[in-house]
C-alpha atoms as a PDB file:
ATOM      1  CA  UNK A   1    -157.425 -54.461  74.447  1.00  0.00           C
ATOM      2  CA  UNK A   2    -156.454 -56.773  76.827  1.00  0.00           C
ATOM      3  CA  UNK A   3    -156.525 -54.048  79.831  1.00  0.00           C
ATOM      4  CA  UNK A   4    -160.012 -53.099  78.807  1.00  0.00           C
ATOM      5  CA  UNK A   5    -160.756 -57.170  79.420  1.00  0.00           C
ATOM      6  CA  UNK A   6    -159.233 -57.475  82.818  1.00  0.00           C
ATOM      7  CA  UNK A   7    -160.619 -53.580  83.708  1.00  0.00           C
ATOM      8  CA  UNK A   8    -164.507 -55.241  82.860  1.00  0.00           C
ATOM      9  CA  UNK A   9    -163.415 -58.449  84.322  1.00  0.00           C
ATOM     10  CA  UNK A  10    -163.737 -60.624  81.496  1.00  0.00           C
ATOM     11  CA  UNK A  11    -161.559 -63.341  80.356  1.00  0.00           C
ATOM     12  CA  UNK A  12    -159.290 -62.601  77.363  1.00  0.00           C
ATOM     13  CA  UNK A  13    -159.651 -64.112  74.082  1.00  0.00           C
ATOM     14  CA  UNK A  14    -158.410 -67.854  73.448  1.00  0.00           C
ATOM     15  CA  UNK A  15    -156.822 -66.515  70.444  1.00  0.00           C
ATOM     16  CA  UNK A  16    -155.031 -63.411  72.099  1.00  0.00           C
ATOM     17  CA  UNK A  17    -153.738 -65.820  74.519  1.00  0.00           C
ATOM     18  CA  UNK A  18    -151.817 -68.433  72.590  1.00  0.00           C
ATOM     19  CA  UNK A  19    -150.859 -65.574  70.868  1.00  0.00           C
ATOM     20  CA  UNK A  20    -149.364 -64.243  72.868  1.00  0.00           C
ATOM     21  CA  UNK A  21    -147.788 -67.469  74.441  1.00  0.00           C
ATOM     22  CA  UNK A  22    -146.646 -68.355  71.095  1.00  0.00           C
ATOM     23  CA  UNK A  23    -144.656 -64.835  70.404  1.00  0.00           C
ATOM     24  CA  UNK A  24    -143.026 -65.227  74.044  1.00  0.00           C
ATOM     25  CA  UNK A  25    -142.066 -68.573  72.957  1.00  0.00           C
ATOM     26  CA  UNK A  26    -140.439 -67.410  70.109  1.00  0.00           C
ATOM     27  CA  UNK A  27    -138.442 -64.864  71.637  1.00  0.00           C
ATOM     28  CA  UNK A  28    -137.187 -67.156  74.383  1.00  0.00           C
ATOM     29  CA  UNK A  29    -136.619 -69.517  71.175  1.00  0.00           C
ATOM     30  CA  UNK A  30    -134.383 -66.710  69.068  1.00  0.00           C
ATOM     31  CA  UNK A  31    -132.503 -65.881  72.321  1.00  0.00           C
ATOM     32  CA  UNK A  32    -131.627 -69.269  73.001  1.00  0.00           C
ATOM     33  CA  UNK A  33    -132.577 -68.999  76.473  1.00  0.00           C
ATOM     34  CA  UNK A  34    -131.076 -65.173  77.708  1.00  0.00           C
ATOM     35  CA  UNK A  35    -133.518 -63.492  79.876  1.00  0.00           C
ATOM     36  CA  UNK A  36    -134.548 -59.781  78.866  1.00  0.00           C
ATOM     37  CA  UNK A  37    -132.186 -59.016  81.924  1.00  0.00           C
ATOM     38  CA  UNK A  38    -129.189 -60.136  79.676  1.00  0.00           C
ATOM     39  CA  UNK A  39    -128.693 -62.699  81.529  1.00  0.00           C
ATOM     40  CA  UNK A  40    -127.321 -65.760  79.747  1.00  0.00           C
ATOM     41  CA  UNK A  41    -127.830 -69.822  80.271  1.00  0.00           C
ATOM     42  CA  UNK A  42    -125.444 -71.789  81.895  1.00  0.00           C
ATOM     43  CA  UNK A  43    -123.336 -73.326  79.416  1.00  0.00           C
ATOM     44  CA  UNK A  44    -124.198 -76.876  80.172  1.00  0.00           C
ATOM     45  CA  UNK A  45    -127.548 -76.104  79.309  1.00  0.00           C
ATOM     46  CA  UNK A  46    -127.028 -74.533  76.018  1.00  0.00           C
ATOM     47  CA  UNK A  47    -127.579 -77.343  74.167  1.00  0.00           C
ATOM     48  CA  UNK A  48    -131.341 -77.774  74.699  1.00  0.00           C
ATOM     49  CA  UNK A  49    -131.889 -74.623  73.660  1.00  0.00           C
ATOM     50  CA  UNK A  50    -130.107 -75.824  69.792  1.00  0.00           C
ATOM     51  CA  UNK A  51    -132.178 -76.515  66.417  1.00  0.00           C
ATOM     52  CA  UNK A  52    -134.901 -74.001  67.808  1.00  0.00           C
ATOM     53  CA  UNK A  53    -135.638 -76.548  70.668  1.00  0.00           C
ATOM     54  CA  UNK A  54    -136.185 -75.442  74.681  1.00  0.00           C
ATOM     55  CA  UNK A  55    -138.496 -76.501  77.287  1.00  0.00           C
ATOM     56  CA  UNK A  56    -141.151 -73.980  78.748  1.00  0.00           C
ATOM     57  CA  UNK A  57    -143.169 -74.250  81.785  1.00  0.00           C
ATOM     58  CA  UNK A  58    -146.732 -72.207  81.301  1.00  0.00           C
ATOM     59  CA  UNK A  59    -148.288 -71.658  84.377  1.00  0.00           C
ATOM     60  CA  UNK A  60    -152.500 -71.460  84.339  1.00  0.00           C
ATOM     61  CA  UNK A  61    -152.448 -71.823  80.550  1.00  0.00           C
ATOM     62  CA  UNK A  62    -154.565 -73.576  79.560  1.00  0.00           C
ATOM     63  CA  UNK A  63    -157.480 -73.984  81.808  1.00  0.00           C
ATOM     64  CA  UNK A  64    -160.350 -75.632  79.521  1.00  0.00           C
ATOM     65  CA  UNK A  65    -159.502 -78.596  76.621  1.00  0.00           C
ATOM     66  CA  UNK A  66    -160.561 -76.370  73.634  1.00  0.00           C
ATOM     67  CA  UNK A  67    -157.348 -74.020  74.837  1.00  0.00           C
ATOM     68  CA  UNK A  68    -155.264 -76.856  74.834  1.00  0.00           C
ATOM     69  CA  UNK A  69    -155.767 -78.407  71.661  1.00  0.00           C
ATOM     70  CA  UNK A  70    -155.630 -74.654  70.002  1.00  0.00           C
ATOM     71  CA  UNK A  71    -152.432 -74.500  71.540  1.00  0.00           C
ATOM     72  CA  UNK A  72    -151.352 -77.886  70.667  1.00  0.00           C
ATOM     73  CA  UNK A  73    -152.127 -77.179  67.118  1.00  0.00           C
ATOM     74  CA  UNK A  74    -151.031 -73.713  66.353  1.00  0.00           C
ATOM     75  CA  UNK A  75    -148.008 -73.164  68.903  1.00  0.00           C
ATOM     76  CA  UNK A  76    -146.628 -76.284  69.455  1.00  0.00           C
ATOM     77  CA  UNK A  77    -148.140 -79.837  70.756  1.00  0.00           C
ATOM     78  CA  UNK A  78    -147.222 -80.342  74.584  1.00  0.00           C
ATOM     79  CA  UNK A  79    -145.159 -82.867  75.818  1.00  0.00           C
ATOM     80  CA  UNK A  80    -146.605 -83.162  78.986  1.00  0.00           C
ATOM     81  CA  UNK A  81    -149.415 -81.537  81.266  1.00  0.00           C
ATOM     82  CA  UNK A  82    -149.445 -80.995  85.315  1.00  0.00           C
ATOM     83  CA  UNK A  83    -152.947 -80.793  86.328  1.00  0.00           C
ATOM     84  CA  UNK A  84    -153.555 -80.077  90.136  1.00  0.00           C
ATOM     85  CA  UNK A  85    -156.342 -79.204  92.237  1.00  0.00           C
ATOM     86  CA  UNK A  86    -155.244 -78.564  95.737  1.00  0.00           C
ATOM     87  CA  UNK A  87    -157.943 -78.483  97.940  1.00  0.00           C
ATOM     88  CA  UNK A  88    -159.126 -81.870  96.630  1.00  0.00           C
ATOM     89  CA  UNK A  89    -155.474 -82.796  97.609  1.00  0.00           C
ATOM     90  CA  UNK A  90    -155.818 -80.905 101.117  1.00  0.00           C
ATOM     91  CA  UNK A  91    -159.439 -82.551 102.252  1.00  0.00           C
ATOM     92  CA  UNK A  92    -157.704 -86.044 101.177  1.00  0.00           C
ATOM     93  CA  UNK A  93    -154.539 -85.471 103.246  1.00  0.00           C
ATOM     94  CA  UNK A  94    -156.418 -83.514 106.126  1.00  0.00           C
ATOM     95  CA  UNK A  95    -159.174 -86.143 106.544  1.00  0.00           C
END
């Protein structure tokens, strides 16, 4: 489903998305932090990853407010949000 989306060039359902953002999640979640590799956490940092808790970075998700608040409510409510536009950033610095 999702190939036939990117294949027509269309852009993939909000709710396949945080769907799939929110299984990922909880996989990272149930392996307290090991990467599919095998590879485990550092030991100092196991602790954040106790009581079901870890911190996630999700890059380009989500790109309009009606993605964000779908994801707030039905994956988890974000802590905080890293909005950037670069080339507004480049004309100010180059100018």
């Amino acid at each position: 489903m999702i190939a036939d989306y990117i294949k027509e060039g269309k852009i993939v359902p909000m709710e396949v998305t945080v769907a799939l953002l929110s299984n990922a999640i909880a996989e990272a979640l149930s392996k307290q932090g090991a990467t599919d590799a095998g590879h485990s956490i550092p030991e100092e940092h196991k602790a954040k990853w106790s009581d079901g808790k870890g911190r996630f970075l999700v890059d380009g998700f989500p790109r309009k407010m009606d993605q964000a608040i779908k994801f707030d409510e039905s994956v988890c409510e974000s802590k905080f949000v890293l909005f950037l536009q670069p080339y507004q950033l480049y004309n100010a610095i180059s100018h």
